[in-house]
C-alpha atoms as a PDB file:
ATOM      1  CA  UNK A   1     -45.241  -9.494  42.722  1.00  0.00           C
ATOM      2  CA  UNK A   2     -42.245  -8.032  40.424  1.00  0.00           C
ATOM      3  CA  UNK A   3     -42.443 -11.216  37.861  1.00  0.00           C
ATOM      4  CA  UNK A   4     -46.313 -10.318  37.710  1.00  0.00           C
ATOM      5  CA  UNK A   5     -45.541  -6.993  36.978  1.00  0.00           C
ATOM      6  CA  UNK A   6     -42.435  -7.353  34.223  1.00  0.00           C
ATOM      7  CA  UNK A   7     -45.069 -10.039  32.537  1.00  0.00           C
ATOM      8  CA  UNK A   8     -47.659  -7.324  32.380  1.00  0.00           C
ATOM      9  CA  UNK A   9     -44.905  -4.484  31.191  1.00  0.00           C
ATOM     10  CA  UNK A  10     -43.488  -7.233  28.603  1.00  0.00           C
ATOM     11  CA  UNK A  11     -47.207  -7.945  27.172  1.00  0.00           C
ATOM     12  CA  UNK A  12     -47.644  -4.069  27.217  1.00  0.00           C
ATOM     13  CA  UNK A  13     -44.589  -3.405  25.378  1.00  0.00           C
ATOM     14  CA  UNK A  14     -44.806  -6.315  22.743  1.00  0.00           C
ATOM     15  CA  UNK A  15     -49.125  -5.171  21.856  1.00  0.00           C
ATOM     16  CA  UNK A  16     -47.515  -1.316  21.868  1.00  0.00           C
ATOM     17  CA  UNK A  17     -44.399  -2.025  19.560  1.00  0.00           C
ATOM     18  CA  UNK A  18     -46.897  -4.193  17.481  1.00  0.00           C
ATOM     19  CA  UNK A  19     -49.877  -1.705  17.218  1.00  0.00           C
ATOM     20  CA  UNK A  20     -47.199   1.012  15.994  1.00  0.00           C
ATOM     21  CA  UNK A  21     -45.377  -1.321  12.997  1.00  0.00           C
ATOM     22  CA  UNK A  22     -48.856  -1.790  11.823  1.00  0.00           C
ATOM     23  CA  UNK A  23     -49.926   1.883  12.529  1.00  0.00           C
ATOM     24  CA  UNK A  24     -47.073   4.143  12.457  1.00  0.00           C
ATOM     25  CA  UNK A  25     -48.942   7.067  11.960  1.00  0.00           C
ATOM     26  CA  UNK A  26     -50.009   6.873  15.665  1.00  0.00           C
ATOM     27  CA  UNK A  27     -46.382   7.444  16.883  1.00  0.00           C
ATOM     28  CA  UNK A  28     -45.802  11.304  18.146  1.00  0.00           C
ATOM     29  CA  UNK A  29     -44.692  13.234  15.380  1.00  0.00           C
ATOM     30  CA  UNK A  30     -40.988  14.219  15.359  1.00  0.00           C
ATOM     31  CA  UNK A  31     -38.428  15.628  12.675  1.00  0.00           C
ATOM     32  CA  UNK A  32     -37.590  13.360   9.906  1.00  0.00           C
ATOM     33  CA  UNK A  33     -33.843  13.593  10.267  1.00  0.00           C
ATOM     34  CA  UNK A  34     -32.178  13.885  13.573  1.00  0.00           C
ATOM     35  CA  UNK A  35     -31.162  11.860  16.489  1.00  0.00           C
ATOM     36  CA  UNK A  36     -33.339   8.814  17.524  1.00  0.00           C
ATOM     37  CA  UNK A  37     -34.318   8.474  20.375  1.00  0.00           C
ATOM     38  CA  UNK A  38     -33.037   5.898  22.752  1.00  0.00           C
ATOM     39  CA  UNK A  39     -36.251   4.981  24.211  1.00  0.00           C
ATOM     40  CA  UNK A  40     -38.443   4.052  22.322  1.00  0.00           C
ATOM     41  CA  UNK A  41     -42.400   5.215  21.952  1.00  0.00           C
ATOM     42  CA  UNK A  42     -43.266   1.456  22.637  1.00  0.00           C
ATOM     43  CA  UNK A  43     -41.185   1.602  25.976  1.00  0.00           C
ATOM     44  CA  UNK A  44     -42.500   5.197  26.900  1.00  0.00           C
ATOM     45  CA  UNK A  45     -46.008   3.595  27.011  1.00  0.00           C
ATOM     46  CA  UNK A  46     -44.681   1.203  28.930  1.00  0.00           C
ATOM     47  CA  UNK A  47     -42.735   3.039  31.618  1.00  0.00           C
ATOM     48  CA  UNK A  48     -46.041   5.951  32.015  1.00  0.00           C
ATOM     49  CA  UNK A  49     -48.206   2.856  32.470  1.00  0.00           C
ATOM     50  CA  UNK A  50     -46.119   1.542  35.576  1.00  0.00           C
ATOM     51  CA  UNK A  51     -45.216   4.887  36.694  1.00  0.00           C
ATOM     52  CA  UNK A  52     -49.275   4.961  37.412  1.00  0.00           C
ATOM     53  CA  UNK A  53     -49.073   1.161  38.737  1.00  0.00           C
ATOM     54  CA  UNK A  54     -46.467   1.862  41.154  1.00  0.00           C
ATOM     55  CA  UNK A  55     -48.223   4.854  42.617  1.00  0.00           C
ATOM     56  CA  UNK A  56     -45.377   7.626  41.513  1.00  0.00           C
ATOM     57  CA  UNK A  57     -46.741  10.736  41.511  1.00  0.00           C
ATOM     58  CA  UNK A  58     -43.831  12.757  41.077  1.00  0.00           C
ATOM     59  CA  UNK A  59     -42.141  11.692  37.618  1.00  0.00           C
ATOM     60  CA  UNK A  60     -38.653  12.930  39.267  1.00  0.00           C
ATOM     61  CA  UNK A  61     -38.999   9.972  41.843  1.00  0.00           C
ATOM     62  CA  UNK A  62     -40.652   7.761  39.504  1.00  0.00           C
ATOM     63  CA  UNK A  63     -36.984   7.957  37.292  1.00  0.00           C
ATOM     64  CA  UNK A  64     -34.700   7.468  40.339  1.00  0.00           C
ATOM     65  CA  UNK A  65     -36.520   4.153  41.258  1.00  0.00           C
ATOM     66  CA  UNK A  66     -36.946   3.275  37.741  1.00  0.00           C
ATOM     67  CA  UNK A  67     -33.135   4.037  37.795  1.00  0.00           C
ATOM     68  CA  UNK A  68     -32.397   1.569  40.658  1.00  0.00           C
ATOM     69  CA  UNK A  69     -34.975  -1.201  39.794  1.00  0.00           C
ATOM     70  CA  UNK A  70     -36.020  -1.435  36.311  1.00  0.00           C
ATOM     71  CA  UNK A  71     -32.488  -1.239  34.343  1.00  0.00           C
ATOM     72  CA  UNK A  72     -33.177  -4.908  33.634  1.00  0.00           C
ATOM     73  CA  UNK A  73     -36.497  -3.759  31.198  1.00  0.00           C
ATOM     74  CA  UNK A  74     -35.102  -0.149  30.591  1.00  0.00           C
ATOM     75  CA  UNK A  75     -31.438  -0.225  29.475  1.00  0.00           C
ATOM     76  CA  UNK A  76     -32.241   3.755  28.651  1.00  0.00           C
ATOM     77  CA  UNK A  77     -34.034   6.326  30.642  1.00  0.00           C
ATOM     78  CA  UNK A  78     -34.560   9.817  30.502  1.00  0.00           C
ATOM     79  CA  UNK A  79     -34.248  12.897  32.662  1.00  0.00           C
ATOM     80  CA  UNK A  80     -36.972  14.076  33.954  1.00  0.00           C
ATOM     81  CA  UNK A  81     -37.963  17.398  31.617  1.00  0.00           C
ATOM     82  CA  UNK A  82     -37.024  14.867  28.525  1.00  0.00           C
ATOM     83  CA  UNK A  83     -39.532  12.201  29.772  1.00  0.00           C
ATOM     84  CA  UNK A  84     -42.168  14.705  31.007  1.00  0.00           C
ATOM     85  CA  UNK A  85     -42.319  16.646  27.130  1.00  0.00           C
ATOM     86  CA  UNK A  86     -42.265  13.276  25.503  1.00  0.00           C
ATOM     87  CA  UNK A  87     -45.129  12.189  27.672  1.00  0.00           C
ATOM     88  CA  UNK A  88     -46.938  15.130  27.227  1.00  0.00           C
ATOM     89  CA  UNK A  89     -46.888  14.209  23.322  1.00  0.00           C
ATOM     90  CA  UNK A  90     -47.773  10.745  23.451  1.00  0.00           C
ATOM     91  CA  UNK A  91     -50.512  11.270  25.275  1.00  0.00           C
ATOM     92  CA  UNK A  92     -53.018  10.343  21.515  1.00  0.00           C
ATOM     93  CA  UNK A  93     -50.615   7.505  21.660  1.00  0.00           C
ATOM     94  CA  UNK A  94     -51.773   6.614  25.104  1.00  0.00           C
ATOM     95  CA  UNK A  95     -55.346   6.662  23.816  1.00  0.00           C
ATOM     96  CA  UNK A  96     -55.129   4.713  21.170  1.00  0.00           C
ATOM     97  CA  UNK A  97     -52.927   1.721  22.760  1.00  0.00           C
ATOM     98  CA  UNK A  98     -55.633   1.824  26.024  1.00  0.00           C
ATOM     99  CA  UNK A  99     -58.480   1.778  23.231  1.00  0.00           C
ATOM    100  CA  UNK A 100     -56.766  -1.313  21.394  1.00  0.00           C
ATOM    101  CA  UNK A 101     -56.141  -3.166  24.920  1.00  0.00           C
ATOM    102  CA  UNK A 102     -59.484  -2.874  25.589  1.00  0.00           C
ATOM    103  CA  UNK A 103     -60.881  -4.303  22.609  1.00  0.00           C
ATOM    104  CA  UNK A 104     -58.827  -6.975  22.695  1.00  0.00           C
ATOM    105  CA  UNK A 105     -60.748  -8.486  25.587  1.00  0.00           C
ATOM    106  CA  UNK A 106     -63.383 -11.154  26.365  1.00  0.00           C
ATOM    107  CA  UNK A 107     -65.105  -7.829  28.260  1.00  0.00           C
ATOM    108  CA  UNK A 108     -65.203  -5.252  24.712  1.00  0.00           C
ATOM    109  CA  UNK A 109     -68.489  -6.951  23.922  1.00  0.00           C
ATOM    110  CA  UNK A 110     -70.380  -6.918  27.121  1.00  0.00           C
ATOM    111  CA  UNK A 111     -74.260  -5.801  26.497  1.00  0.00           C
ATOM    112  CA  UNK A 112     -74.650  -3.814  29.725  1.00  0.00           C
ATOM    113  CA  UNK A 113     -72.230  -0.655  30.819  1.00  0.00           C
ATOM    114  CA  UNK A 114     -72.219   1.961  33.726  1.00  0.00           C
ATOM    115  CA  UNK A 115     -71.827   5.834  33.018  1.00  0.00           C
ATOM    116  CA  UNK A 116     -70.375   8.340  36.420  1.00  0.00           C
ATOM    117  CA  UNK A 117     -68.398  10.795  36.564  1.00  0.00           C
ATOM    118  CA  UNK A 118     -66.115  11.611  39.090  1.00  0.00           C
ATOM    119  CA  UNK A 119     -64.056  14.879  40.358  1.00  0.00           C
ATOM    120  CA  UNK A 120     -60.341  15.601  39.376  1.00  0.00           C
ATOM    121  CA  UNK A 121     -59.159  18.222  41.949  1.00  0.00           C
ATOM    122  CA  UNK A 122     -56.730  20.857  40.082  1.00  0.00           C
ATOM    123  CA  UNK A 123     -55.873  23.384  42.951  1.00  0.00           C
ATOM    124  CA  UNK A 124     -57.846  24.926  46.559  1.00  0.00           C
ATOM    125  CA  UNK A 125     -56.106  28.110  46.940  1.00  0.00           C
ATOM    126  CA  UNK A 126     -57.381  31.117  45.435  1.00  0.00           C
ATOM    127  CA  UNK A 127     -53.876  32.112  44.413  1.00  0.00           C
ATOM    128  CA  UNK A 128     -53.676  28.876  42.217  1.00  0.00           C
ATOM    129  CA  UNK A 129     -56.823  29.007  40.760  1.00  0.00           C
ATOM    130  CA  UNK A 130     -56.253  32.925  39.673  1.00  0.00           C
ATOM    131  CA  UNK A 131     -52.319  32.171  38.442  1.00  0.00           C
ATOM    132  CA  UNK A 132     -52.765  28.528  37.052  1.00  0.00           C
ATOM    133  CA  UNK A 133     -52.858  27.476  33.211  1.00  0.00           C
ATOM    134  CA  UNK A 134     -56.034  25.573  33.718  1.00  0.00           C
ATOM    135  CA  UNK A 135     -58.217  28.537  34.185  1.00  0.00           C
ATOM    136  CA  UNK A 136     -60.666  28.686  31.455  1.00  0.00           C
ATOM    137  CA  UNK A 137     -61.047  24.757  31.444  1.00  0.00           C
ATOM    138  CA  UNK A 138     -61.201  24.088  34.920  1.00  0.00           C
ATOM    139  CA  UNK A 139     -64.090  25.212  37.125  1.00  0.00           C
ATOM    140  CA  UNK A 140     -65.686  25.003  40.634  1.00  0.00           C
ATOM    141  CA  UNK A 141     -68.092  22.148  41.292  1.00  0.00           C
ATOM    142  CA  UNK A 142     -70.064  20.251  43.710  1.00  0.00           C
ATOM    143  CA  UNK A 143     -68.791  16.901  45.081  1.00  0.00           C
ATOM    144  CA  UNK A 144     -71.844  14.585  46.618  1.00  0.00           C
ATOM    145  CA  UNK A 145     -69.461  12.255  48.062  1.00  0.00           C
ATOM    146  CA  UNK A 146     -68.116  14.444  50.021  1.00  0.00           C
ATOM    147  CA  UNK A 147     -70.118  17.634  50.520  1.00  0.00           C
ATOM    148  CA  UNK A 148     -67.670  19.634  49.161  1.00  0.00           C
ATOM    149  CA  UNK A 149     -67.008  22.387  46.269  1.00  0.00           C
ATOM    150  CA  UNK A 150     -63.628  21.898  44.430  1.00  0.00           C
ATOM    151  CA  UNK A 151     -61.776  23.638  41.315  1.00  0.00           C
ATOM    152  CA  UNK A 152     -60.848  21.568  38.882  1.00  0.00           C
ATOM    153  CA  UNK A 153     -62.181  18.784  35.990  1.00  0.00           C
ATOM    154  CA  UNK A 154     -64.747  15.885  36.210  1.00  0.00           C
ATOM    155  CA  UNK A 155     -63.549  12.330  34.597  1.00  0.00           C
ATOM    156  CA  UNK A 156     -66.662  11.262  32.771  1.00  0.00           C
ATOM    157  CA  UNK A 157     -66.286   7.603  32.316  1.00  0.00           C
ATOM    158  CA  UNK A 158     -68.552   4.980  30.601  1.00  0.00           C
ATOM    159  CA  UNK A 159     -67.455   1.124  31.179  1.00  0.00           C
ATOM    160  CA  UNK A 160     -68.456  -2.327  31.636  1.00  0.00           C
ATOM    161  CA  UNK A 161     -70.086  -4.146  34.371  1.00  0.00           C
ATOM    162  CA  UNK A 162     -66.365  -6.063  35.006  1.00  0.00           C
ATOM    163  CA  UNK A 163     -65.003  -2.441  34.806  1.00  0.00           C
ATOM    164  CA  UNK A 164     -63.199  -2.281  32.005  1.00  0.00           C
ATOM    165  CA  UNK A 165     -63.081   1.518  30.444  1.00  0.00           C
ATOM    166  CA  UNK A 166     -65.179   1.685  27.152  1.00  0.00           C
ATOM    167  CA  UNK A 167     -65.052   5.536  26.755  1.00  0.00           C
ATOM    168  CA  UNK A 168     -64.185   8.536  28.507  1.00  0.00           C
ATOM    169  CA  UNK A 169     -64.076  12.363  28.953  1.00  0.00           C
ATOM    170  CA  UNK A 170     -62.291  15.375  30.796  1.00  0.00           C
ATOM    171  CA  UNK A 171     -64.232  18.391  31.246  1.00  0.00           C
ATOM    172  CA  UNK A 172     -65.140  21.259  33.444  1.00  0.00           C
ATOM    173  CA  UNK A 173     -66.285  20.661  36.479  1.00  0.00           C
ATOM    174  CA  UNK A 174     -69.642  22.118  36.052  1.00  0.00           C
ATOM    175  CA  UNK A 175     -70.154  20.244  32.725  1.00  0.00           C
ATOM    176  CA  UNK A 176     -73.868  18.428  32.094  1.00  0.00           C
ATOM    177  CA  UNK A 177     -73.199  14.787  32.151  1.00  0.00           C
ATOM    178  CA  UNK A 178     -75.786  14.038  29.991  1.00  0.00           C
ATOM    179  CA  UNK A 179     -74.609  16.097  27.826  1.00  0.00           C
ATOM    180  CA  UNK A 180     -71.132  14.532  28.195  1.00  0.00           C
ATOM    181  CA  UNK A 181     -72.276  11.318  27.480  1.00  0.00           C
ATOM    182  CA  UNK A 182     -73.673  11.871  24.836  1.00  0.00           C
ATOM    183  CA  UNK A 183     -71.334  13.944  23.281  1.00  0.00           C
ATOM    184  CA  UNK A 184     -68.801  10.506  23.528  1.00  0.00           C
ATOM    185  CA  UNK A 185     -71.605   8.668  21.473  1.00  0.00           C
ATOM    186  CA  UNK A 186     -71.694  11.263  19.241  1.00  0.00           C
ATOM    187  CA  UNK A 187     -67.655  11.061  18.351  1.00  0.00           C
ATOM    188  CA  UNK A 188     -67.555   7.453  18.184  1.00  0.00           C
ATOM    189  CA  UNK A 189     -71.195   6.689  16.281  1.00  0.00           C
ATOM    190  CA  UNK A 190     -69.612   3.174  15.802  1.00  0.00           C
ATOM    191  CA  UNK A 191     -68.911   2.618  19.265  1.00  0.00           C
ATOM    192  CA  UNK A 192     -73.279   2.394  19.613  1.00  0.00           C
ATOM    193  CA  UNK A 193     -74.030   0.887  16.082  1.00  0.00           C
ATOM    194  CA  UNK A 194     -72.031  -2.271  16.796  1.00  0.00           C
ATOM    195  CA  UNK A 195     -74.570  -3.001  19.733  1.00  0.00           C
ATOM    196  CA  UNK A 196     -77.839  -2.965  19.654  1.00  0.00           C
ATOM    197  CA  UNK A 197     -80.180  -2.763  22.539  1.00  0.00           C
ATOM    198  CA  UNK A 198     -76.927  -2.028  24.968  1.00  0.00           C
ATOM    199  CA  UNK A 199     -78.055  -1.226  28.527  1.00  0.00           C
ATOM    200  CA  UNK A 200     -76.525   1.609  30.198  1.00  0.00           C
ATOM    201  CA  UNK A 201     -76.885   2.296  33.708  1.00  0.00           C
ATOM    202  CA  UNK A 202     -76.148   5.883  35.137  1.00  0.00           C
ATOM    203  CA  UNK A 203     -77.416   7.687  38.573  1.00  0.00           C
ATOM    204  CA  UNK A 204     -79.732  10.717  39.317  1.00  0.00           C
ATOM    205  CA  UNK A 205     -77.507  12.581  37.275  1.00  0.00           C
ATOM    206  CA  UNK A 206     -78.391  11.005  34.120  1.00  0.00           C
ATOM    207  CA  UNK A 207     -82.562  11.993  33.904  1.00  0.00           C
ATOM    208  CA  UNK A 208     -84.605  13.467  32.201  1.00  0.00           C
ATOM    209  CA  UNK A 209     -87.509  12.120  29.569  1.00  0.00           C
ATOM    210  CA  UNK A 210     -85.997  14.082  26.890  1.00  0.00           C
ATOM    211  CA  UNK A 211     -82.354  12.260  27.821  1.00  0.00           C
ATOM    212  CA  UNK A 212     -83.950   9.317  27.443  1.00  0.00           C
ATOM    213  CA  UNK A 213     -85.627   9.414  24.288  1.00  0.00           C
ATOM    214  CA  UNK A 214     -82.035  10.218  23.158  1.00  0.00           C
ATOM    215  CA  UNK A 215     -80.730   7.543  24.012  1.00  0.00           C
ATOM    216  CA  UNK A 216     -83.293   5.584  22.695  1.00  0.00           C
ATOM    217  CA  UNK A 217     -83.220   6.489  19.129  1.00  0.00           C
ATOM    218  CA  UNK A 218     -79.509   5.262  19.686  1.00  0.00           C
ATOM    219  CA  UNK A 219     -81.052   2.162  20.519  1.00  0.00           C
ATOM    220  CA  UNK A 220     -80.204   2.290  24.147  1.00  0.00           C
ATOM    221  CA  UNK A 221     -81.894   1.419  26.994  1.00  0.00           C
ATOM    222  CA  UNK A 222     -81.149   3.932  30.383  1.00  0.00           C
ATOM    223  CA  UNK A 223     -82.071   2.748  33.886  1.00  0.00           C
ATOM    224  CA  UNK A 224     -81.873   4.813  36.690  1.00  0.00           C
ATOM    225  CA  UNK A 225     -83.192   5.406  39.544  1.00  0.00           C
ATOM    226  CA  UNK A 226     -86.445   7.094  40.957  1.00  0.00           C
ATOM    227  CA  UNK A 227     -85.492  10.775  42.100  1.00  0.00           C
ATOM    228  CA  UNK A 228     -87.696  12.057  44.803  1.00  0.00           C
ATOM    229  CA  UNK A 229     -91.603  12.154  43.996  1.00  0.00           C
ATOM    230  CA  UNK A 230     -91.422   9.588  41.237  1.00  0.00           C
ATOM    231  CA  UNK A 231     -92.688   5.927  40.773  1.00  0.00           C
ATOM    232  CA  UNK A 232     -90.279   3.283  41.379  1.00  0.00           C
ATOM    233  CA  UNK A 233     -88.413   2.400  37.666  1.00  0.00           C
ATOM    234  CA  UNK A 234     -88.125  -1.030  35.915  1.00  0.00           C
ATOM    235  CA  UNK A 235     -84.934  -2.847  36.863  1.00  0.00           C
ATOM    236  CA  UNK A 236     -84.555  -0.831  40.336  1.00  0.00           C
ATOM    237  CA  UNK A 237     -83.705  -3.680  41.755  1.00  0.00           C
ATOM    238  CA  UNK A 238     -80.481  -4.657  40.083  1.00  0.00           C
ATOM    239  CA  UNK A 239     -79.435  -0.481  40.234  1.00  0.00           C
ATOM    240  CA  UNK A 240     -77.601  -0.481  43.430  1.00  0.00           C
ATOM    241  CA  UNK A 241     -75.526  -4.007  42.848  1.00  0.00           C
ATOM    242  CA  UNK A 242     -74.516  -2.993  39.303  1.00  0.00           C
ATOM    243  CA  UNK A 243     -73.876   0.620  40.214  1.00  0.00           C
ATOM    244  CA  UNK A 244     -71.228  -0.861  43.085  1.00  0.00           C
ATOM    245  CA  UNK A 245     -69.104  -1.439  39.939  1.00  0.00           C
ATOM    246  CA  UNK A 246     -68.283   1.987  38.657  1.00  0.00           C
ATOM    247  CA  UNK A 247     -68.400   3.113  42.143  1.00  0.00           C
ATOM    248  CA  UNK A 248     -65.237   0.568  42.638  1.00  0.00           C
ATOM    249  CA  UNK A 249     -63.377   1.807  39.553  1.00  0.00           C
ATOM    250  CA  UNK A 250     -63.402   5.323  40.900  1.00  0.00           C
ATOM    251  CA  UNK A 251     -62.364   4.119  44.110  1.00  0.00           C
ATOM    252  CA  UNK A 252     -59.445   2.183  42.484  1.00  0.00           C
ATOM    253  CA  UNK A 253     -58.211   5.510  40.665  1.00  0.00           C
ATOM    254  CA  UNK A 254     -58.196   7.745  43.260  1.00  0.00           C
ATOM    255  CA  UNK A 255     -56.912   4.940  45.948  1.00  0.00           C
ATOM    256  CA  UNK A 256     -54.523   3.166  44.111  1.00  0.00           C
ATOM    257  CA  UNK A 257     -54.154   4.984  40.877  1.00  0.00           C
ATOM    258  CA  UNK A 258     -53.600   8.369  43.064  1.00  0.00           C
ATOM    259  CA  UNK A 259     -56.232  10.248  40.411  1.00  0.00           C
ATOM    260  CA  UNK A 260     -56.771  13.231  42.743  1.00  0.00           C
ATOM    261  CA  UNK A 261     -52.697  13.842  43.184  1.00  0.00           C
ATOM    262  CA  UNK A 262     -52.112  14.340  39.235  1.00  0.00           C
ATOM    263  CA  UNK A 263     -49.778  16.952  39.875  1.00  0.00           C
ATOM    264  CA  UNK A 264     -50.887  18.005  36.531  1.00  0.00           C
ATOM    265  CA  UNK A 265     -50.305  21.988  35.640  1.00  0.00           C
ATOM    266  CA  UNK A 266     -51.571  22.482  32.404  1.00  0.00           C
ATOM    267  CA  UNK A 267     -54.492  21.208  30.092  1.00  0.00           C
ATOM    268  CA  UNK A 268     -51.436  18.475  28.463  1.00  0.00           C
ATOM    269  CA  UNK A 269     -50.197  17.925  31.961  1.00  0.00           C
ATOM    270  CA  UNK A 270     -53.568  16.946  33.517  1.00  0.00           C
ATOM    271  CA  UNK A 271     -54.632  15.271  30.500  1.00  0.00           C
ATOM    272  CA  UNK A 272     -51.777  12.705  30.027  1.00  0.00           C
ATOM    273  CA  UNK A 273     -51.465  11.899  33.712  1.00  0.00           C
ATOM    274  CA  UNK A 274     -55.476  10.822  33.412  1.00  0.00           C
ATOM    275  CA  UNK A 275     -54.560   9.109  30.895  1.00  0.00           C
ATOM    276  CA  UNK A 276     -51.708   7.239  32.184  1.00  0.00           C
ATOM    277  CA  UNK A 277     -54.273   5.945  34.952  1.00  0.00           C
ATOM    278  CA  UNK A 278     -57.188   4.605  32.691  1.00  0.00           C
ATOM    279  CA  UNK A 279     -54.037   2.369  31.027  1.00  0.00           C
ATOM    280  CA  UNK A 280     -52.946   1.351  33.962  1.00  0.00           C
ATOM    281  CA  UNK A 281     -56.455  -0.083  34.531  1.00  0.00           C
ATOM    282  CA  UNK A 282     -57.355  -1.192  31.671  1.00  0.00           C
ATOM    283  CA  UNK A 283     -53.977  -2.938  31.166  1.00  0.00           C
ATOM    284  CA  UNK A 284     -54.432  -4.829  34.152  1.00  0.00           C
ATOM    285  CA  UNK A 285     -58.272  -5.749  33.130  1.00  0.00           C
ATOM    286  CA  UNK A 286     -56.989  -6.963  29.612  1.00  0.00           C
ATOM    287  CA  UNK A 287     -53.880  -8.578  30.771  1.00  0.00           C
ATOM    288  CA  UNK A 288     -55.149 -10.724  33.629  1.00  0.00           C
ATOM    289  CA  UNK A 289     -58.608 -11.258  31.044  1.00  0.00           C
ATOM    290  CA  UNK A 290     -55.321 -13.054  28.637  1.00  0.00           C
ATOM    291  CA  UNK A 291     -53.636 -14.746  31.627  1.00  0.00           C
ATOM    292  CA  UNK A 292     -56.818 -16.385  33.282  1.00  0.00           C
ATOM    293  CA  UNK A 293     -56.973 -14.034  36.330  1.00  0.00           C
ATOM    294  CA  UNK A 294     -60.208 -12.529  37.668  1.00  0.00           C
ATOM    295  CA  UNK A 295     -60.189  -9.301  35.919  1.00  0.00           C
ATOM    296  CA  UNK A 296     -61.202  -7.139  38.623  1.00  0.00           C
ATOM    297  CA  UNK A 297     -58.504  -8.192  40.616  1.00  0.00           C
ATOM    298  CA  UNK A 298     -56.662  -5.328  42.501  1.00  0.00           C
ATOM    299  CA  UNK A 299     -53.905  -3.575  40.881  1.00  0.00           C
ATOM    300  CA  UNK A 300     -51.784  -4.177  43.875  1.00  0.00           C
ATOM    301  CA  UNK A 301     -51.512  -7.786  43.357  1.00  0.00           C
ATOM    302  CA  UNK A 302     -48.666  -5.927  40.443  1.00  0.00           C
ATOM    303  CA  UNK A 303     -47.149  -4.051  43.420  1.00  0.00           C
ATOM    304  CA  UNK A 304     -43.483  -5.294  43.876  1.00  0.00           C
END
């Protein structure tokens, strides 16, 4: 409903414009004399995060609507090159707000999270793969799901059991998730100290003894389940119900967050347009977790 979704883009705006008074080191960095700009970073946040809500994959189309429907929150909006370069470099800005939402839930302290990873499609013709800016980072891979190869990234994605994002990675498609994983527990040490004995539950993917004793001296207990030959594991029983959950949040961002039509061109491109869908999710999770809604309710109840 559109007064659901101006509440949501209000809320958004107000915790943005806040976190940036008290933090204004965190805004993009721009010349100290000069025009201002006329929107500002605080409503930039705001528009990419609806841009993702509404399901606009092309930013040219996103503007028009914006244009006809959302004068009434944005008395200013750019053209589309201005708004695509400004997005580009907000995109730590984008991090850091999604990182604040999320701790400012009921959810941020949950003992038990999931770890997947899931594909981010970046081109299928040879021609674009040879000519395209992403060459280097992006890489051909194998998706189960689908018994496919691709070329492209993987979004490596560790959240909680209501599936709220706790941390996350872009990569090469051919990039150990183990490795991954624990390369995000690595840059954020805190993000492990300030829970001990967390559960994390991952798939086949994440094995190994050596993996596990890893995790353990980060106080961290893995489950997952028995590959092929093996005795069954402690907690098997719980696996498939709790792994439903990430399962669901990578449905939601490639259904109705449109993850695998990015329309991202470079390594800034594709990176602030995956960004722009983790806020979009995990300001809906921390917005209905203020307002009293189920948090894992679908983003489309925002849909106007």
């Amino acid at each position: 409903m559109k007064t659901e979704l101006d509440s949501l883009a209000t809320a958004l705006y107000v915790k943005t414009d806040d976190l940036l008074k008290d933090s204004p080191q965190l805004a993009p960095w721009r010349p100290g004399v000069g025009i201002a700009p006329q929107l500002s970073d605080a409503e930039l946040v705001t528009l990419a995060m609806m841009q993702a809500m509404l399901g606009f994959t092309s930013e040219a189309r996103w503007l028009r609507h914006a244009h006809a429907h959302l004068r009434h929150l944005f008395p200013y909006l750019p053209q589309q090159p201005g708004y695509n370069k400004r997005l580009r470099k907000a995109a730590e800005l984008i991090r850091c707000v999604t990182r604040t939402l999320a701790v400012d839930t009921t959810l941020w302290s949950d003992d038990v999270w999931v770890a997947d990873s899931t594909p981010v499609e970046c081109g299928r013709s040879r021609e674009t793969v040879k000519r395209s800016d992403l060459a280097g980072w992006a890489q051909y891979g194998y998706c189960a799901s689908h018994t496919r190869y691709f070329w492209g990234l993987r979004l490596h994605l560790v959240c909680t059991l209501h599936g709220l994002p706790v941390a996350f990675a872009l990569t090469g498609a051919k990039a150990d998730e183990r490795e991954t994983l624990l390369d995000l527990f690595a840059i954020e040490p805190q993000l492990v100290a300030d829970r001990p004995g967390q559960t994390l539950i991952g798939d086949k993917n994440y094995f190994g003894r050596e993996f596990e004793q890893q995790l353990a001296e980060l106080d961290i207990r893995l489950l997952w389940p028995a590959r092929k030959g093996e005795a069954e594991r402690a907690g098997s029983q719980l696996f498939k119900p709790l792994r439903q959950v990430i399962e669901s949040v990578n449905e939601t961002f490639k259904g109705q967050l449109d993850l695998e039509r990015h329309r991202g061109r470079t390594p800034g491109g594709v990176a602030v347009r995956v960004l722009q869908r983790i806020l979009a999710l995990t300001a809906a999770i921390w917005h209905n977790d203020h307002t009293g809604q189920p948090v894992m309710r679908a983003l489309t109840a925002y849909d106007h």
